[in-house]
Protein backbone atom coordinates (compact mmCIF):
# COMPACT_ATOMS: atom_id res chain seq x y z
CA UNK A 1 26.45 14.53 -7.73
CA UNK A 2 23.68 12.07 -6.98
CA UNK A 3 22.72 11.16 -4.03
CA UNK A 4 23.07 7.50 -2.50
CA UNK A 5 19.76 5.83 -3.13
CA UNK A 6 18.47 4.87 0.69
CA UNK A 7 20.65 7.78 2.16
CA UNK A 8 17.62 10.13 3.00
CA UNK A 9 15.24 7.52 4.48
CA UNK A 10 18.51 5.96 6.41
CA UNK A 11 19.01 9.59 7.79
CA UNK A 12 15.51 10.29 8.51
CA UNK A 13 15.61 7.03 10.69
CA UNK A 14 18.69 8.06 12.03
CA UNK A 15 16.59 10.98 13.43
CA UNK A 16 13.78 9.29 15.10
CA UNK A 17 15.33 7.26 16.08
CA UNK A 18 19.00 8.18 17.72
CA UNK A 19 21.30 5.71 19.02
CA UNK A 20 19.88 2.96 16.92
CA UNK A 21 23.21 1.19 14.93
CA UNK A 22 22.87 1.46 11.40
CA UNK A 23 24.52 -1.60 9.37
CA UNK A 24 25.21 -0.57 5.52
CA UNK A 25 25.90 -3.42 3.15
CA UNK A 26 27.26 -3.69 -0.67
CA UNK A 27 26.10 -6.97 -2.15
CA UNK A 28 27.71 -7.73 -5.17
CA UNK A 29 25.36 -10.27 -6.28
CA UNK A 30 25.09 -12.95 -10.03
CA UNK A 31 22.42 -11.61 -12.85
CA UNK A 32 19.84 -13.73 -11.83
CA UNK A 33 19.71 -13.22 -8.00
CA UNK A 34 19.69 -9.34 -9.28
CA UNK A 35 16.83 -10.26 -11.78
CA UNK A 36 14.56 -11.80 -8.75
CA UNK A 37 15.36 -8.73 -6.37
CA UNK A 38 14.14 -6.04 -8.75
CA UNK A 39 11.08 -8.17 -9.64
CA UNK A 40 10.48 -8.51 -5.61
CA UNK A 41 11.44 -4.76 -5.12
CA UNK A 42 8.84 -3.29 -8.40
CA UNK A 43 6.54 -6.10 -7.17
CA UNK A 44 5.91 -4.51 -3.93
CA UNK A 45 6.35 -1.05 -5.10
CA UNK A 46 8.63 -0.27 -2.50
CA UNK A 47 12.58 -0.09 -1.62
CA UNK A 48 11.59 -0.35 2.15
CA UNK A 49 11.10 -2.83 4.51
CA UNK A 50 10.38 -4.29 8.07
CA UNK A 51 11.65 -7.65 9.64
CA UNK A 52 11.49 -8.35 13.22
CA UNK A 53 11.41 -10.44 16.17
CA UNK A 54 8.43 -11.83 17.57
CA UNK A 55 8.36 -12.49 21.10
CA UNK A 56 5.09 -14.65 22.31
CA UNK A 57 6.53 -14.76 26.23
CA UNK A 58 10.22 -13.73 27.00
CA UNK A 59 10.88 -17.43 26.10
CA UNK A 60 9.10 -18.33 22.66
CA UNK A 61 9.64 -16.59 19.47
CA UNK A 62 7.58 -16.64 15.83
CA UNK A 63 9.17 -17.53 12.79
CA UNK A 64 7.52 -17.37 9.26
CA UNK A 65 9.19 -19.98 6.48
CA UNK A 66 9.26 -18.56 3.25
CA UNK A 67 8.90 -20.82 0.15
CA UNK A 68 9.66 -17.97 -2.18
CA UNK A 69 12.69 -15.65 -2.94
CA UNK A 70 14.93 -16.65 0.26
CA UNK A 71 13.55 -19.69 1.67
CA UNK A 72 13.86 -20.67 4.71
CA UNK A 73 12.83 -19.84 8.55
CA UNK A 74 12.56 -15.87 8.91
CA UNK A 75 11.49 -13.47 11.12
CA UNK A 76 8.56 -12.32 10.06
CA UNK A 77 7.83 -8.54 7.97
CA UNK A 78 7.12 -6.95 4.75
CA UNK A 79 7.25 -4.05 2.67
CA UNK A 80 6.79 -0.33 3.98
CA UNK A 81 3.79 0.89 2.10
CA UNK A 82 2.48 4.67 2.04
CA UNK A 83 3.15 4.15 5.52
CA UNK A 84 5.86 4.94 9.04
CA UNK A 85 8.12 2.30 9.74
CA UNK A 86 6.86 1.37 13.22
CA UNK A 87 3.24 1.29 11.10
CA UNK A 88 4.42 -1.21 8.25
CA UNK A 89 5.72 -3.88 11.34
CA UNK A 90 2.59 -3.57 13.27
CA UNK A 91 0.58 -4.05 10.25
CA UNK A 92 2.59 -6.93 8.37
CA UNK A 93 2.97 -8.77 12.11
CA UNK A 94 -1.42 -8.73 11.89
CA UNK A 95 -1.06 -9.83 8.00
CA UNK A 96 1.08 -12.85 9.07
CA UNK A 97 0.38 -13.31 12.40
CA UNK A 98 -3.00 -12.77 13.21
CA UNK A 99 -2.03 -10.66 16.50
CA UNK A 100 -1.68 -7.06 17.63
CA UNK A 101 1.67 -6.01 19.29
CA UNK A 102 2.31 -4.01 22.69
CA UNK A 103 3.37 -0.89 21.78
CA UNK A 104 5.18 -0.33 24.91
CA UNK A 105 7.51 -3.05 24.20
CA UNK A 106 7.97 -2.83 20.53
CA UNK A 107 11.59 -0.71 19.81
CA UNK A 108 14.13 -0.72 16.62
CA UNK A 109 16.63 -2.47 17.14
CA UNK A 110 18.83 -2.14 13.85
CA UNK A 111 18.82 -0.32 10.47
CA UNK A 112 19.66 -2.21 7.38
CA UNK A 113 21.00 0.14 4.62
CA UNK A 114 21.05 -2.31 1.47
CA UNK A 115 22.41 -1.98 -1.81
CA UNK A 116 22.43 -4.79 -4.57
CA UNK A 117 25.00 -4.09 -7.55
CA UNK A 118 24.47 -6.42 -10.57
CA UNK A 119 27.39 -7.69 -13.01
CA UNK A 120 26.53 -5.04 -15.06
CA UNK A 121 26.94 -2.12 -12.36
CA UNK A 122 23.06 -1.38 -11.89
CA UNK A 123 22.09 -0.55 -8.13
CA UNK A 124 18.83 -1.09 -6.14
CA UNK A 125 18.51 0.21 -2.48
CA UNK A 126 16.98 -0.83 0.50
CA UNK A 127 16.36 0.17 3.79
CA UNK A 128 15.80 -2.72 6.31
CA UNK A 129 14.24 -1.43 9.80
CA UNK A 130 14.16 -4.33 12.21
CA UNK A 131 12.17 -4.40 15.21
CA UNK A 132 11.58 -6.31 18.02
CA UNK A 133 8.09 -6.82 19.60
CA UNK A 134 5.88 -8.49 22.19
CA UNK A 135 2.58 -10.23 21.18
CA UNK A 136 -0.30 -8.22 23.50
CA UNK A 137 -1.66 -10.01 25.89
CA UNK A 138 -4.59 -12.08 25.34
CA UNK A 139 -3.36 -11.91 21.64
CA UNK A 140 -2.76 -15.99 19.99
CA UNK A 141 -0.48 -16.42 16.98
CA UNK A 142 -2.25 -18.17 13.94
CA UNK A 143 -1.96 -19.32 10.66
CA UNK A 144 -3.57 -16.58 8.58
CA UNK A 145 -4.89 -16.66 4.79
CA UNK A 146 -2.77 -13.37 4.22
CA UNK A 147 -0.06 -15.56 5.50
CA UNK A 148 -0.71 -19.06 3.45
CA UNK A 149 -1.52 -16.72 0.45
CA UNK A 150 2.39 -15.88 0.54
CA UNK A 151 3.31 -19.14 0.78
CA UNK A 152 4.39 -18.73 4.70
CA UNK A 153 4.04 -21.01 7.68
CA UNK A 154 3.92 -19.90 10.81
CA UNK A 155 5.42 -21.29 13.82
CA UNK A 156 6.20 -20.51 17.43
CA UNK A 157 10.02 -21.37 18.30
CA UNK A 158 11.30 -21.62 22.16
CA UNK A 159 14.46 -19.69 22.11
CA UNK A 160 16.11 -22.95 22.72
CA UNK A 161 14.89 -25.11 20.05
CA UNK A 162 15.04 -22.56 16.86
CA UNK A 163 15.05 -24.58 13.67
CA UNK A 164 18.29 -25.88 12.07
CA UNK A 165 20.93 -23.15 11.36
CA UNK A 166 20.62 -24.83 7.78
CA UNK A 167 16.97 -23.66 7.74
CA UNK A 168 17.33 -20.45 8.69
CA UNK A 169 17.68 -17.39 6.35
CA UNK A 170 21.39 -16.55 7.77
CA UNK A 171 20.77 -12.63 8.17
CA UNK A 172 17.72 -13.50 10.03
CA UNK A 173 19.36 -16.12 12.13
CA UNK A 174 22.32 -13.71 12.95
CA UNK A 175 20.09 -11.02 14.02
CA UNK A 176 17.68 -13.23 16.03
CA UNK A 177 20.54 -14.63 18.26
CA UNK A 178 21.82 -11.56 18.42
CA UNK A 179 18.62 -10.32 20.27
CA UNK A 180 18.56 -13.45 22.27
CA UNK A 181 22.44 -13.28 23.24
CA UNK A 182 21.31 -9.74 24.53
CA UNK A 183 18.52 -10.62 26.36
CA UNK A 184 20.04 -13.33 28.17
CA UNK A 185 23.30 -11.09 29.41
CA UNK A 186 20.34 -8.09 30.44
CA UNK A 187 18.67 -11.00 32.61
CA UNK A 188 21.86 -11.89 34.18
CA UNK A 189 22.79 -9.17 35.12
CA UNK A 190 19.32 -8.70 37.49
């Protein structure tokens, strides 16, 4: 029997990194949403990948909008190259960002285990590992040309004046308030 594409690299994070809720999802999804996923996915070479939140203070986040694919306010991320994980985040948050992270306060908060399934019953994989990290100090969020050359914005966000729910990718936007709605009970409880 074959194995489940994703399973070893969801078990391998598993591993390092114990304790860390895995979320797997079936997306039935139409032809042409399939058709733009496999493009993205042999595009980039790779069937893994690294979102995550941005903190800039414990009050401020960065967002990236995307203009291709799914559009719309996102954290921001990219695809794992020949690469770990926790390397892939660091590097795509310099790509986009133009900043360095602490890597005392950078953690995993959630693994994604994807798979797409077409009309036709044909199934791509991915594994989603999404962080959370604070911008070193001294470090200033910018607009870089790795950034505008994927058609992204950049923008810093105070926690209470995110963009539109409308204008958010809605995985994204779950996840982000998610992170917020636990930070704000962990400060309360101080």
């Amino acid at each position: 029997m074959e194995r489940e594409p994703g399973l070893s690299t969801t078990n391998s994070l598993r591993k390092q990194f114990p304790g860390v809720p895995v979320n797997r999802d079936i997306r039935n999804i139409d032809a042409k949403s399939f058709a733009r996923q496999k493009a993205k996915q042999e595009a980039i070479k790779s069937d893994k990948a690294v979102i995550g939140i941005v903190w800039v203070n414990d009050d401020e986040v960065v967002l990236v909008h995307r203009s291709e694919n799914h559009i719309g306010w996102a954290m921001a991320g990219g695809a794992v190259e020949d690469e770990s994980f926790e390397a892939a985040f660091d590097r795509e948050i310099g790509e986009e960002l133009g900043v360095k992270l602490d890597s005392e306060r950078t953690r995993l908060l959630q693994i994604d285990d994807r798979r797409f399934v077409s009309p036709a019953g044909e199934e791509l994989s991915m594994v989603l590992a999404v962080f959370e990290g604070h911008i070193a100090a001294g470090e200033v969020v910018s607009q870089t040309a790795e950034a505008t050359s994927e058609g992204l914005q950049v923008g810093v966000f105070p926690i209470t004046g995110l963009p539109e729910a409308e204008s958010m990718i809605f995985g994204d936007l779950q996840k982000l308030q998610s992170a917020i709605n636990a930070r704000t009970m962990a400060n309360s409880e101080f």
